[in-house]
C-alpha atoms as a PDB file:
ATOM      1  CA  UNK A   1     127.202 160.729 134.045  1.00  0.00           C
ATOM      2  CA  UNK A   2     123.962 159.506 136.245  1.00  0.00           C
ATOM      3  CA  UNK A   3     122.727 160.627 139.427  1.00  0.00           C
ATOM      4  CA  UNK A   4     121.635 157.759 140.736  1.00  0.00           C
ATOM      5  CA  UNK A   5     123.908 155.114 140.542  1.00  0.00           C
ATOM      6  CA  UNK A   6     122.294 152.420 142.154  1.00  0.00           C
ATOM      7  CA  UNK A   7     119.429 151.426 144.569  1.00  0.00           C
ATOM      8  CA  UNK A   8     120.635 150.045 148.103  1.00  0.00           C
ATOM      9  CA  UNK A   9     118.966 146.795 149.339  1.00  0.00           C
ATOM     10  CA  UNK A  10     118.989 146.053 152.741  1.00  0.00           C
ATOM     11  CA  UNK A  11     116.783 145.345 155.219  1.00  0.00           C
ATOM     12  CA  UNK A  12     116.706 148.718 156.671  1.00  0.00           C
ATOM     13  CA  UNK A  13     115.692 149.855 153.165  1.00  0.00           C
ATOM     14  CA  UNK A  14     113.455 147.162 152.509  1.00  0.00           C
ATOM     15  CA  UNK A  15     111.506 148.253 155.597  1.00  0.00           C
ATOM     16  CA  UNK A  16     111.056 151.212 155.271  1.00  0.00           C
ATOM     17  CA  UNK A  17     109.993 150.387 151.446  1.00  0.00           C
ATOM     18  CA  UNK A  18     107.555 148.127 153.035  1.00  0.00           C
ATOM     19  CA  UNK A  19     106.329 150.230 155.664  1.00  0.00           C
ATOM     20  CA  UNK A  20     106.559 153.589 154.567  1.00  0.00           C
ATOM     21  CA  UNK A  21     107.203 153.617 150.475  1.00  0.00           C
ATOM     22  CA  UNK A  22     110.465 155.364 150.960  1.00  0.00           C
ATOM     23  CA  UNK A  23     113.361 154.289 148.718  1.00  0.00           C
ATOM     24  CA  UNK A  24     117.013 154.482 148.911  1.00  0.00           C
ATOM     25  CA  UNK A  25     119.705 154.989 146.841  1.00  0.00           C
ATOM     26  CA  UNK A  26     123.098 156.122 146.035  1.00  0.00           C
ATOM     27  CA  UNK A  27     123.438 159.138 144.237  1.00  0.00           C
ATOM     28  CA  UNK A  28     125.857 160.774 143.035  1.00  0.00           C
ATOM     29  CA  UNK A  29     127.927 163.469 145.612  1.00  0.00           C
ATOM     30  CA  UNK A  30     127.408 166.863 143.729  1.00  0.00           C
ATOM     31  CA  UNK A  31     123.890 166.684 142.907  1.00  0.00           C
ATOM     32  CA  UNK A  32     121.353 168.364 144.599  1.00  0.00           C
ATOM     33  CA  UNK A  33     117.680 167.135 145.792  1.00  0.00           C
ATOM     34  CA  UNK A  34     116.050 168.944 142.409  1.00  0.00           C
ATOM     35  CA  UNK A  35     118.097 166.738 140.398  1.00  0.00           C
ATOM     36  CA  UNK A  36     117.608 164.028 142.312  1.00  0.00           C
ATOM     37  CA  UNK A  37     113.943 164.216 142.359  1.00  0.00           C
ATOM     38  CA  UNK A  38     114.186 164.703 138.417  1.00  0.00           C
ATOM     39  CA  UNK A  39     116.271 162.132 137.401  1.00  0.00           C
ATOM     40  CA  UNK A  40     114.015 159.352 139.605  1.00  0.00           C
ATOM     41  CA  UNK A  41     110.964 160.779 138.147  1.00  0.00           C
ATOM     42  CA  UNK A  42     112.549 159.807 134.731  1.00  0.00           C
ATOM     43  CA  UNK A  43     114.080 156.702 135.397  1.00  0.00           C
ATOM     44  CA  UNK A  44     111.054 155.035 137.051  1.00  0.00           C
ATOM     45  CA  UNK A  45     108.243 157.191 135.673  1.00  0.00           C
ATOM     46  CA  UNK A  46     106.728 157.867 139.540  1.00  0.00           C
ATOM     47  CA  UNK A  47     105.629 161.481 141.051  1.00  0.00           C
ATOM     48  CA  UNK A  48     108.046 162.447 143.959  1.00  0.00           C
ATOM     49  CA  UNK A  49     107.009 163.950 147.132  1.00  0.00           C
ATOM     50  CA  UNK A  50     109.826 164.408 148.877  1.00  0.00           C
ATOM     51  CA  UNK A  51     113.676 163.687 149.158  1.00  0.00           C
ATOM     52  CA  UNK A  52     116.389 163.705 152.281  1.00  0.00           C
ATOM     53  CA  UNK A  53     119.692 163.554 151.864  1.00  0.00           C
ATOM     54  CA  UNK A  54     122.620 162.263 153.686  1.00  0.00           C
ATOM     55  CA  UNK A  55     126.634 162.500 153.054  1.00  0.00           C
ATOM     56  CA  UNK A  56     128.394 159.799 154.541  1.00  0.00           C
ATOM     57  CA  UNK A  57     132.177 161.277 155.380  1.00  0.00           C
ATOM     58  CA  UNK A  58     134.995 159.026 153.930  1.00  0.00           C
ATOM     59  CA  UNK A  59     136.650 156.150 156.409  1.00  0.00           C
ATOM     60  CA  UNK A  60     139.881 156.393 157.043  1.00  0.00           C
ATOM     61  CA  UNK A  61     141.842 152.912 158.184  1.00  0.00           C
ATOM     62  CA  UNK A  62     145.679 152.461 159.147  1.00  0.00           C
ATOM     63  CA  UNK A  63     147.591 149.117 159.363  1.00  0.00           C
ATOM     64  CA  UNK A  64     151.403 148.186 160.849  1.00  0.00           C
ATOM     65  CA  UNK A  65     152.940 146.330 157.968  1.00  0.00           C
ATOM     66  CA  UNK A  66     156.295 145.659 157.549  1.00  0.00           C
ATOM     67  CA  UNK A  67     157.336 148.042 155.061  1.00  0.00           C
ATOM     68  CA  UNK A  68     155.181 150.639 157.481  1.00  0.00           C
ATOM     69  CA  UNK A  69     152.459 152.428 158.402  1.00  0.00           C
ATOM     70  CA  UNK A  70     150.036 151.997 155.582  1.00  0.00           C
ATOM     71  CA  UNK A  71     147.023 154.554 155.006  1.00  0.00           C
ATOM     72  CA  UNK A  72     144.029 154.097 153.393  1.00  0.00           C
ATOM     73  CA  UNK A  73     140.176 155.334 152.856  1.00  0.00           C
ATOM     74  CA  UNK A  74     137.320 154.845 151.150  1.00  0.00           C
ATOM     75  CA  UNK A  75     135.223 156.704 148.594  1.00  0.00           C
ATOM     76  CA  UNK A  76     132.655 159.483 149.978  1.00  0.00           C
ATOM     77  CA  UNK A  77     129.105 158.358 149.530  1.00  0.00           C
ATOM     78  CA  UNK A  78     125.705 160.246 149.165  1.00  0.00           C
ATOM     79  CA  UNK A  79     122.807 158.419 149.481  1.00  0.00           C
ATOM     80  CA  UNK A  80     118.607 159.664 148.988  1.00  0.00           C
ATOM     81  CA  UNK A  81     116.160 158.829 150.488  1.00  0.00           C
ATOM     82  CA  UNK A  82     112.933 159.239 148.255  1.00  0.00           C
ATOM     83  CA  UNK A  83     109.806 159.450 149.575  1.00  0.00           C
ATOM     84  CA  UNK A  84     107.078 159.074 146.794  1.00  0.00           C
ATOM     85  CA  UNK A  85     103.286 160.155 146.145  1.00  0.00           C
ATOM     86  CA  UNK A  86     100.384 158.225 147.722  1.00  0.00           C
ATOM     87  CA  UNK A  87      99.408 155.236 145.170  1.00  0.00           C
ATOM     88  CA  UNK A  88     103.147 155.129 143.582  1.00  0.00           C
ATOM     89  CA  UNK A  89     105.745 152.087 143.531  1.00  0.00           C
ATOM     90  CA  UNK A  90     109.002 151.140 141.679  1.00  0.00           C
ATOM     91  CA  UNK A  91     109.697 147.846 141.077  1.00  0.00           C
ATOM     92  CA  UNK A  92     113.879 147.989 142.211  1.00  0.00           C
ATOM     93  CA  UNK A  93     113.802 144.131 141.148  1.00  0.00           C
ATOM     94  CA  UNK A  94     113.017 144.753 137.842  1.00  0.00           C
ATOM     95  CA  UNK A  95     115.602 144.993 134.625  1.00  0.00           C
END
């Protein structure tokens, strides 16, 4: 299985691309920043220089239906921010 599953584009993201070279992505929940920082240093070919992490707690919704009270949530999500060496980009766009 990967540990990074995908990059997130937004404009928050894009920004702080722009402005800062930081990059964001979902990873996956159980690795740690060492792996992340590994696994981006392979998959783009890039130096690292440093990587935050956040955990984003599940959401849990309710609705009134008629058969009930109906329960649901969604998925727990981890996402990195990477912050890379001076002179370094990745091309997200790219296949």
């Amino acid at each position: 299985m990967s540990i990074i599953i995908k990059p997130i584009i937004s404009e928050k993201a894009t920004y702080l691309t722009d402005l800062r070279g930081q990059y964001s992505f979902l990873v996956d929940t159980k690795a740690n920043k060492i792996q992340i920082k590994n696994a981006v240093e392979e998959a783009y070919g890039v130096k690292v220089a440093d990587v935050k992490t956040m955990i984003y707690a599940p959401k849990v919704s309710s609705k009134f239906t008629k058969k009930g009270l109906r329960v649901g949530k969604t998925n727990k999500l981890k996402k990195a921010v990477i912050h890379l060496q001076a002179g370094e980009v990745i091309d997200v766009f790219a296949v």
